[in-house]
Protein backbone atom coordinates (compact mmCIF):
# COMPACT_ATOMS: atom_id res chain seq x y z
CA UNK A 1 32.02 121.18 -2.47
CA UNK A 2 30.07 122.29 0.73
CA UNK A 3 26.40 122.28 1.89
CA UNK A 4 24.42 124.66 3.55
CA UNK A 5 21.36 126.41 4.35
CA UNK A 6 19.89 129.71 5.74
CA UNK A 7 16.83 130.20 7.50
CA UNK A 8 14.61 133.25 8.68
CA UNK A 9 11.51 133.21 10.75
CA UNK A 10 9.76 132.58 14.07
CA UNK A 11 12.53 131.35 16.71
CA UNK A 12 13.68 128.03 16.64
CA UNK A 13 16.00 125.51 17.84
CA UNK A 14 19.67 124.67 15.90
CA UNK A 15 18.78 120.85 16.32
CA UNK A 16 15.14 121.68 14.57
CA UNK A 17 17.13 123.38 11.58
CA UNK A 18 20.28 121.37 11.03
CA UNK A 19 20.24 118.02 13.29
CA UNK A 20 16.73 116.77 13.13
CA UNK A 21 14.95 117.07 10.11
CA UNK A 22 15.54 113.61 7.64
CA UNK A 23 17.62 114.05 5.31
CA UNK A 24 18.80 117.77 6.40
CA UNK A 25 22.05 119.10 6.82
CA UNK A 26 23.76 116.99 9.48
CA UNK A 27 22.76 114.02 6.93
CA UNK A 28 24.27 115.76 4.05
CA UNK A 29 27.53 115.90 6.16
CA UNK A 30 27.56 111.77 4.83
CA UNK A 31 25.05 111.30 2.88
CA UNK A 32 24.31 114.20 0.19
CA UNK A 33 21.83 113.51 -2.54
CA UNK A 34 21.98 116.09 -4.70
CA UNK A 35 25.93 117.07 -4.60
CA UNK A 36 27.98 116.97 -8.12
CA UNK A 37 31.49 117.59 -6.75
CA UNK A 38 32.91 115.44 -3.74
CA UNK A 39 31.07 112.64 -2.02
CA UNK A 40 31.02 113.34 2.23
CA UNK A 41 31.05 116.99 3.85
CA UNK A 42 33.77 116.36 7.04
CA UNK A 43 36.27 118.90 6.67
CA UNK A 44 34.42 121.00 9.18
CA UNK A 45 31.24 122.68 10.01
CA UNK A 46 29.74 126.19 11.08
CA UNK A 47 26.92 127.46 12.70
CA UNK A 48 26.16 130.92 12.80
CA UNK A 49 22.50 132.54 14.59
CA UNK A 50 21.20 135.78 16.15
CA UNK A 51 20.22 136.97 19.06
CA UNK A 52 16.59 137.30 19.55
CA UNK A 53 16.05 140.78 17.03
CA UNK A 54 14.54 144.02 17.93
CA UNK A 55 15.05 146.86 16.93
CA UNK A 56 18.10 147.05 15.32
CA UNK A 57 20.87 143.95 13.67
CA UNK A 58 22.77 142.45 16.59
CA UNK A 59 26.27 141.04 15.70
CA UNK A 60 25.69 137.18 14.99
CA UNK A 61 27.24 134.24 17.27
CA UNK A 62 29.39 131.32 15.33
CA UNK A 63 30.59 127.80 16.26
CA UNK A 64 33.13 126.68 14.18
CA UNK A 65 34.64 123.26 14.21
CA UNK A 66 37.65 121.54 11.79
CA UNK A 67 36.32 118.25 12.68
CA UNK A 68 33.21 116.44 10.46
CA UNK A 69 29.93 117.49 12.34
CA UNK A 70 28.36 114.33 13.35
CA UNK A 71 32.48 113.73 15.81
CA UNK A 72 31.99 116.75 17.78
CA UNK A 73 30.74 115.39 21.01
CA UNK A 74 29.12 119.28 21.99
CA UNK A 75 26.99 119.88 18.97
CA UNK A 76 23.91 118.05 20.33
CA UNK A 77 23.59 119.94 23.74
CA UNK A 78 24.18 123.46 21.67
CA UNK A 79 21.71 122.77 18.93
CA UNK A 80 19.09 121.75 21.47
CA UNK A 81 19.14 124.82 23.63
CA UNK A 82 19.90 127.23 21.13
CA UNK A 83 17.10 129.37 19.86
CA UNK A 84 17.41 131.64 16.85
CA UNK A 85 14.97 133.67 14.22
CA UNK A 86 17.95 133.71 11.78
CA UNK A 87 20.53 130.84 11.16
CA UNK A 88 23.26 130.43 8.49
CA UNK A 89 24.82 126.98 8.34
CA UNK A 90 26.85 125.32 6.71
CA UNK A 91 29.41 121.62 6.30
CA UNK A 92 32.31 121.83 4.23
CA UNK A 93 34.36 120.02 1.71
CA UNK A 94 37.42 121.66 1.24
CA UNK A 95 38.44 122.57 -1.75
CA UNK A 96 42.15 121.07 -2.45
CA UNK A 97 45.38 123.09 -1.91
CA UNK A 98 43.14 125.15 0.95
CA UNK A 99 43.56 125.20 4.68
CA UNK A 100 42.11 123.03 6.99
CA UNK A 101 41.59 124.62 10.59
CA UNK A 102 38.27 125.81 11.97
CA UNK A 103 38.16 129.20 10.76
CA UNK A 104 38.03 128.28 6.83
CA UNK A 105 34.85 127.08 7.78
CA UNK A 106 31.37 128.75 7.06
CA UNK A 107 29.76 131.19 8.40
CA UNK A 108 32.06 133.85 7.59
CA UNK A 109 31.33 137.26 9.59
CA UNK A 110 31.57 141.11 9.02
CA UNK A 111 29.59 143.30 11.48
CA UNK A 112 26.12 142.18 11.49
CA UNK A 113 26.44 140.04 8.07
CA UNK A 114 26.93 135.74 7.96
CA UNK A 115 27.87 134.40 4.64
CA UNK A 116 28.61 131.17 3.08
CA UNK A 117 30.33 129.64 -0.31
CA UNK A 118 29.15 126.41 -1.41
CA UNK A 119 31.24 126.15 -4.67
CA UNK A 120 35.33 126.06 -5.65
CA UNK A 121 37.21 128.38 -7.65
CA UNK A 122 40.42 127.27 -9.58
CA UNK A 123 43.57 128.98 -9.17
CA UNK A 124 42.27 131.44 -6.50
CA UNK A 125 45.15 132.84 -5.24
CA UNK A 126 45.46 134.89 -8.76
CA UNK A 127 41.97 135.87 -8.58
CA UNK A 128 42.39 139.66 -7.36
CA UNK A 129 44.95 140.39 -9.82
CA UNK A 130 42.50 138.76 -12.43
CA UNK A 131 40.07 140.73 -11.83
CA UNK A 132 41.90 143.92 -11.86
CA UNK A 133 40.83 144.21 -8.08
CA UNK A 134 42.85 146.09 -5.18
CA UNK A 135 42.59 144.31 -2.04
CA UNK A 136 43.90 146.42 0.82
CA UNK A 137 47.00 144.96 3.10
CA UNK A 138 44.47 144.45 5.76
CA UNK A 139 42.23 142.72 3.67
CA UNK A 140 44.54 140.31 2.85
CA UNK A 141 45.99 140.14 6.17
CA UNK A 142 42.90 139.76 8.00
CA UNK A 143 41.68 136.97 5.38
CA UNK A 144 40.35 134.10 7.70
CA UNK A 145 41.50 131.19 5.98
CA UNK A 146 43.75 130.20 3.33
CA UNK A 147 40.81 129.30 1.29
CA UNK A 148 39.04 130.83 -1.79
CA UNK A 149 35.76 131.23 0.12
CA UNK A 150 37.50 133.65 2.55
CA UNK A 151 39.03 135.13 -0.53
CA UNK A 152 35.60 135.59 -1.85
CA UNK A 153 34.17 137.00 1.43
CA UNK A 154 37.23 139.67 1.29
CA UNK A 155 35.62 140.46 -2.16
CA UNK A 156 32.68 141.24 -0.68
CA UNK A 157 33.03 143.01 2.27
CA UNK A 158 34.91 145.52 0.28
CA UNK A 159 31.10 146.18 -1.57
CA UNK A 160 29.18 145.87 1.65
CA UNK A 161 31.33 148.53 3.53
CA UNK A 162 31.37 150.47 0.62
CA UNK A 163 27.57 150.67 0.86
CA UNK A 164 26.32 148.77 -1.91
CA UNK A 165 23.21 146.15 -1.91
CA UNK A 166 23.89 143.37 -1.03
CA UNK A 167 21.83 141.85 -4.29
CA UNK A 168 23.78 143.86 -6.22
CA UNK A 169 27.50 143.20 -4.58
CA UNK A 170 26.73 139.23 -5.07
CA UNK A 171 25.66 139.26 -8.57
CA UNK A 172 28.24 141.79 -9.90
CA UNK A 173 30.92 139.55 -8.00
CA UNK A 174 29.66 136.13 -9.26
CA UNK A 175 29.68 137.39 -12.76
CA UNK A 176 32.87 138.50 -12.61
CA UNK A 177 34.69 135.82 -10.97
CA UNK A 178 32.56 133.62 -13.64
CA UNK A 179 34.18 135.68 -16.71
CA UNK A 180 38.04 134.93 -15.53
CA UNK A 181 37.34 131.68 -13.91
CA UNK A 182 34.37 129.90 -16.21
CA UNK A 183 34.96 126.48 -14.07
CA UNK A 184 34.06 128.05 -10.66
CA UNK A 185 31.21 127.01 -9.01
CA UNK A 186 29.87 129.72 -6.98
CA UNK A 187 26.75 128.74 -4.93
CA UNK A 188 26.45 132.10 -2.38
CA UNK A 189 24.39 132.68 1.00
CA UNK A 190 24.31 136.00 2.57
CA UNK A 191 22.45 137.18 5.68
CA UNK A 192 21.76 140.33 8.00
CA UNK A 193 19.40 138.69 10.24
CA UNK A 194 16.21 139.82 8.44
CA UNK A 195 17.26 139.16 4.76
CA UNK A 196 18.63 136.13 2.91
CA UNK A 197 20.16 137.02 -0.69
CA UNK A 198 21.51 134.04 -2.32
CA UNK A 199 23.18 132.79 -6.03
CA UNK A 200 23.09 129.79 -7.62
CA UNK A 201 26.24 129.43 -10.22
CA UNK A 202 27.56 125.66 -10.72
CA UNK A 203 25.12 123.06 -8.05
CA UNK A 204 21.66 123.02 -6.75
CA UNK A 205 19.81 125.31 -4.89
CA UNK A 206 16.06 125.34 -3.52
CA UNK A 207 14.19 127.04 -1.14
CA UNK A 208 11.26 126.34 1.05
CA UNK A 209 8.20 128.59 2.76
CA UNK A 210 6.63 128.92 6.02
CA UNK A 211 4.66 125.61 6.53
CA UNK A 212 0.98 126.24 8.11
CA UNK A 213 1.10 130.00 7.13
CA UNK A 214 4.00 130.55 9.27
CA UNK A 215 6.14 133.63 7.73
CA UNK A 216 9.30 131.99 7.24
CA UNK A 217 11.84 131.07 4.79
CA UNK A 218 14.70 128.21 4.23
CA UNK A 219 17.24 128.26 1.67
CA UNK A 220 19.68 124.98 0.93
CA UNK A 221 21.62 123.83 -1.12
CA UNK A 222 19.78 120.68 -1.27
CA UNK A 223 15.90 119.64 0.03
CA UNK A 224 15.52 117.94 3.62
CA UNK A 225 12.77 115.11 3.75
CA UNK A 226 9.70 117.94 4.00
CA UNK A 227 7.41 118.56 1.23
CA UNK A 228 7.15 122.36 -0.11
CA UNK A 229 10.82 122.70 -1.72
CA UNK A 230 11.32 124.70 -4.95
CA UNK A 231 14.13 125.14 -6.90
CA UNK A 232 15.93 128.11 -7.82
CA UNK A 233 17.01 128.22 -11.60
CA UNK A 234 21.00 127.75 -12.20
CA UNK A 235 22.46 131.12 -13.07
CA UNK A 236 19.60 133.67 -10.88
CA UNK A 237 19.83 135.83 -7.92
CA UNK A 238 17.45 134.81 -5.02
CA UNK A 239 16.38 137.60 -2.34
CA UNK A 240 14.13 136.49 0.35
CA UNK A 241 12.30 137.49 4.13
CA UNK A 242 10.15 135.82 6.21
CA UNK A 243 7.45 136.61 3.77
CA UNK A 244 8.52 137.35 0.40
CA UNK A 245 11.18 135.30 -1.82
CA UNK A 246 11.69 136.64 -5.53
CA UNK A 247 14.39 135.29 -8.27
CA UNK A 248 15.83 136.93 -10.88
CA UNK A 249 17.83 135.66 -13.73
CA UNK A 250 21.55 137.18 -13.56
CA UNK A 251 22.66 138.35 -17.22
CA UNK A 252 24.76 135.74 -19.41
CA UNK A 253 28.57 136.63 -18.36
CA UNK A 254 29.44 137.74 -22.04
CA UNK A 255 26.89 140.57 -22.04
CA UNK A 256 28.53 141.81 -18.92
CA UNK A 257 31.43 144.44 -19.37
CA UNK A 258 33.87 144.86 -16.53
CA UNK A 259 33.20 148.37 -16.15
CA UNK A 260 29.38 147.90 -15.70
CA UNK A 261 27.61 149.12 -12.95
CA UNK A 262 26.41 146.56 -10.68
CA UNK A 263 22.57 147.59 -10.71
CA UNK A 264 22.82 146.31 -14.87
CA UNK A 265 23.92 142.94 -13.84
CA UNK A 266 20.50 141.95 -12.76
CA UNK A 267 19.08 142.11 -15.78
CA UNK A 268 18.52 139.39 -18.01
């Protein structure tokens, strides 16, 4: 499995997202509380943050590492002096059979987009033809990793750069990975900089708000030691800013047909 978290909101240190808080992500690399499938998270780790926003998205910074998060002798000068409104992160348990270097580990990046997959998906290498899906040679060439979670990302940058929502793109995806592969777990964070749309399919995730009527939001998989965590329902669609976060239930897999628009697999 993986853990991970995204986070949107006045600017903020790495260390005051993933390294500090009790029982937060860096924790989580060991010591997970809520996690079904595996027991540690040190296959690797990813951090992912933007520039300071203005106007318009800037392209996101990474730091990737294939070593577990808490033996990378760097990571505490970086998180302390690095300042972000928008973070994805992420530690990861590799699923088996997939490779192990640096770049099969989260944040994946397309343009001004970060995403993560905290989940596994059986027999993965089949999945396009499965589907009925055409991946381009590029596609496949330029996969990241030998992993399903770049596999996945593929998936989905073929929606994104074909212009559809991102809400829409994640849920029609999930669903239909979920119809050919009922035994994937597919637990999804996806960022811009401004937006944070999520999944939950297979393990936990919650979500937290500003604190002191702050406008911010933080999505996990699991809770750090703060109060204020809710959880999102298994099998919904989460879409969040700074100031608004709103779930919707994603429509039982048999009522979806593979020919159905996207925009009708939001309903319930």
């Amino acid at each position: 499995m993986c853990r991970h978290l995204a986070y949107l909101g006045p600017s903020t240190t790495l260390a005051g997202l993933v390294t500090e808080p009790k029982c937060g992500l860096y924790e989580q690399s060991w010591a997970p509380r809520m996690q079904r499938h595996g027991t540690v998270n040190a296959d690797g780790f990813g951090l992912g943050w933007y520039p300071y926003i203005a106007d318009g998205p800037p392209r996101p910074a990474r730091y990737r590492r294939s070593v577990p998060i808490w033996a990378d002798p760097n990571l505490p000068d970086l998180a302390r002096t690095i300042h972000s409104p928008a973070v994805l992160a992420a530690v990861r348990d590799a699923t088996p059979g997939t490779s192990q270097d640096e770049c099969a580990a989260a944040p994946y990046a397309y343009d001004h987009w970060l995403f993560s997959h905290n989940g596994s998906i059986p027999d993965w290498r089949q999945l396009p033809g499965d589907l009925g899906v055409r991946l381009a040679t590029a596609d496949l060439l330029g996969l990241e990793a030998g992993c399903d979670s770049a596999l996945l990302w593929a998936l989905l940058q073929q929606r994104l750069r074909a212009g559809e929502p991102p809400a829409g793109a994640l849920a029609d995806v999930t669903r239909r990975i979920a119809a050919v592969r009922p035994g994937a777990r597919l637990n999804l964070l996806l960022t811009d900089g401004r937006t944070i749309t999520a999944v939950r399919h297979g393990d936990t995730l919650w979500y937290r708000g500003g604190l002191d009527d702050v406008p911010s939001v933080l999505v996990a998989s699991e809770p750090d030691a703060t109060d204020g965590w809710q959880e999102v329902p298994e099998g919904s669609l989460l879409m969040a800013t700074p100031r608004t976060v709103r779930t919707i239930p994603l429509a039982p897999v048999r009522a979806v047909e593979r020919t159905a628009p996207h925009d009708e697999l939001l309903l319930p």
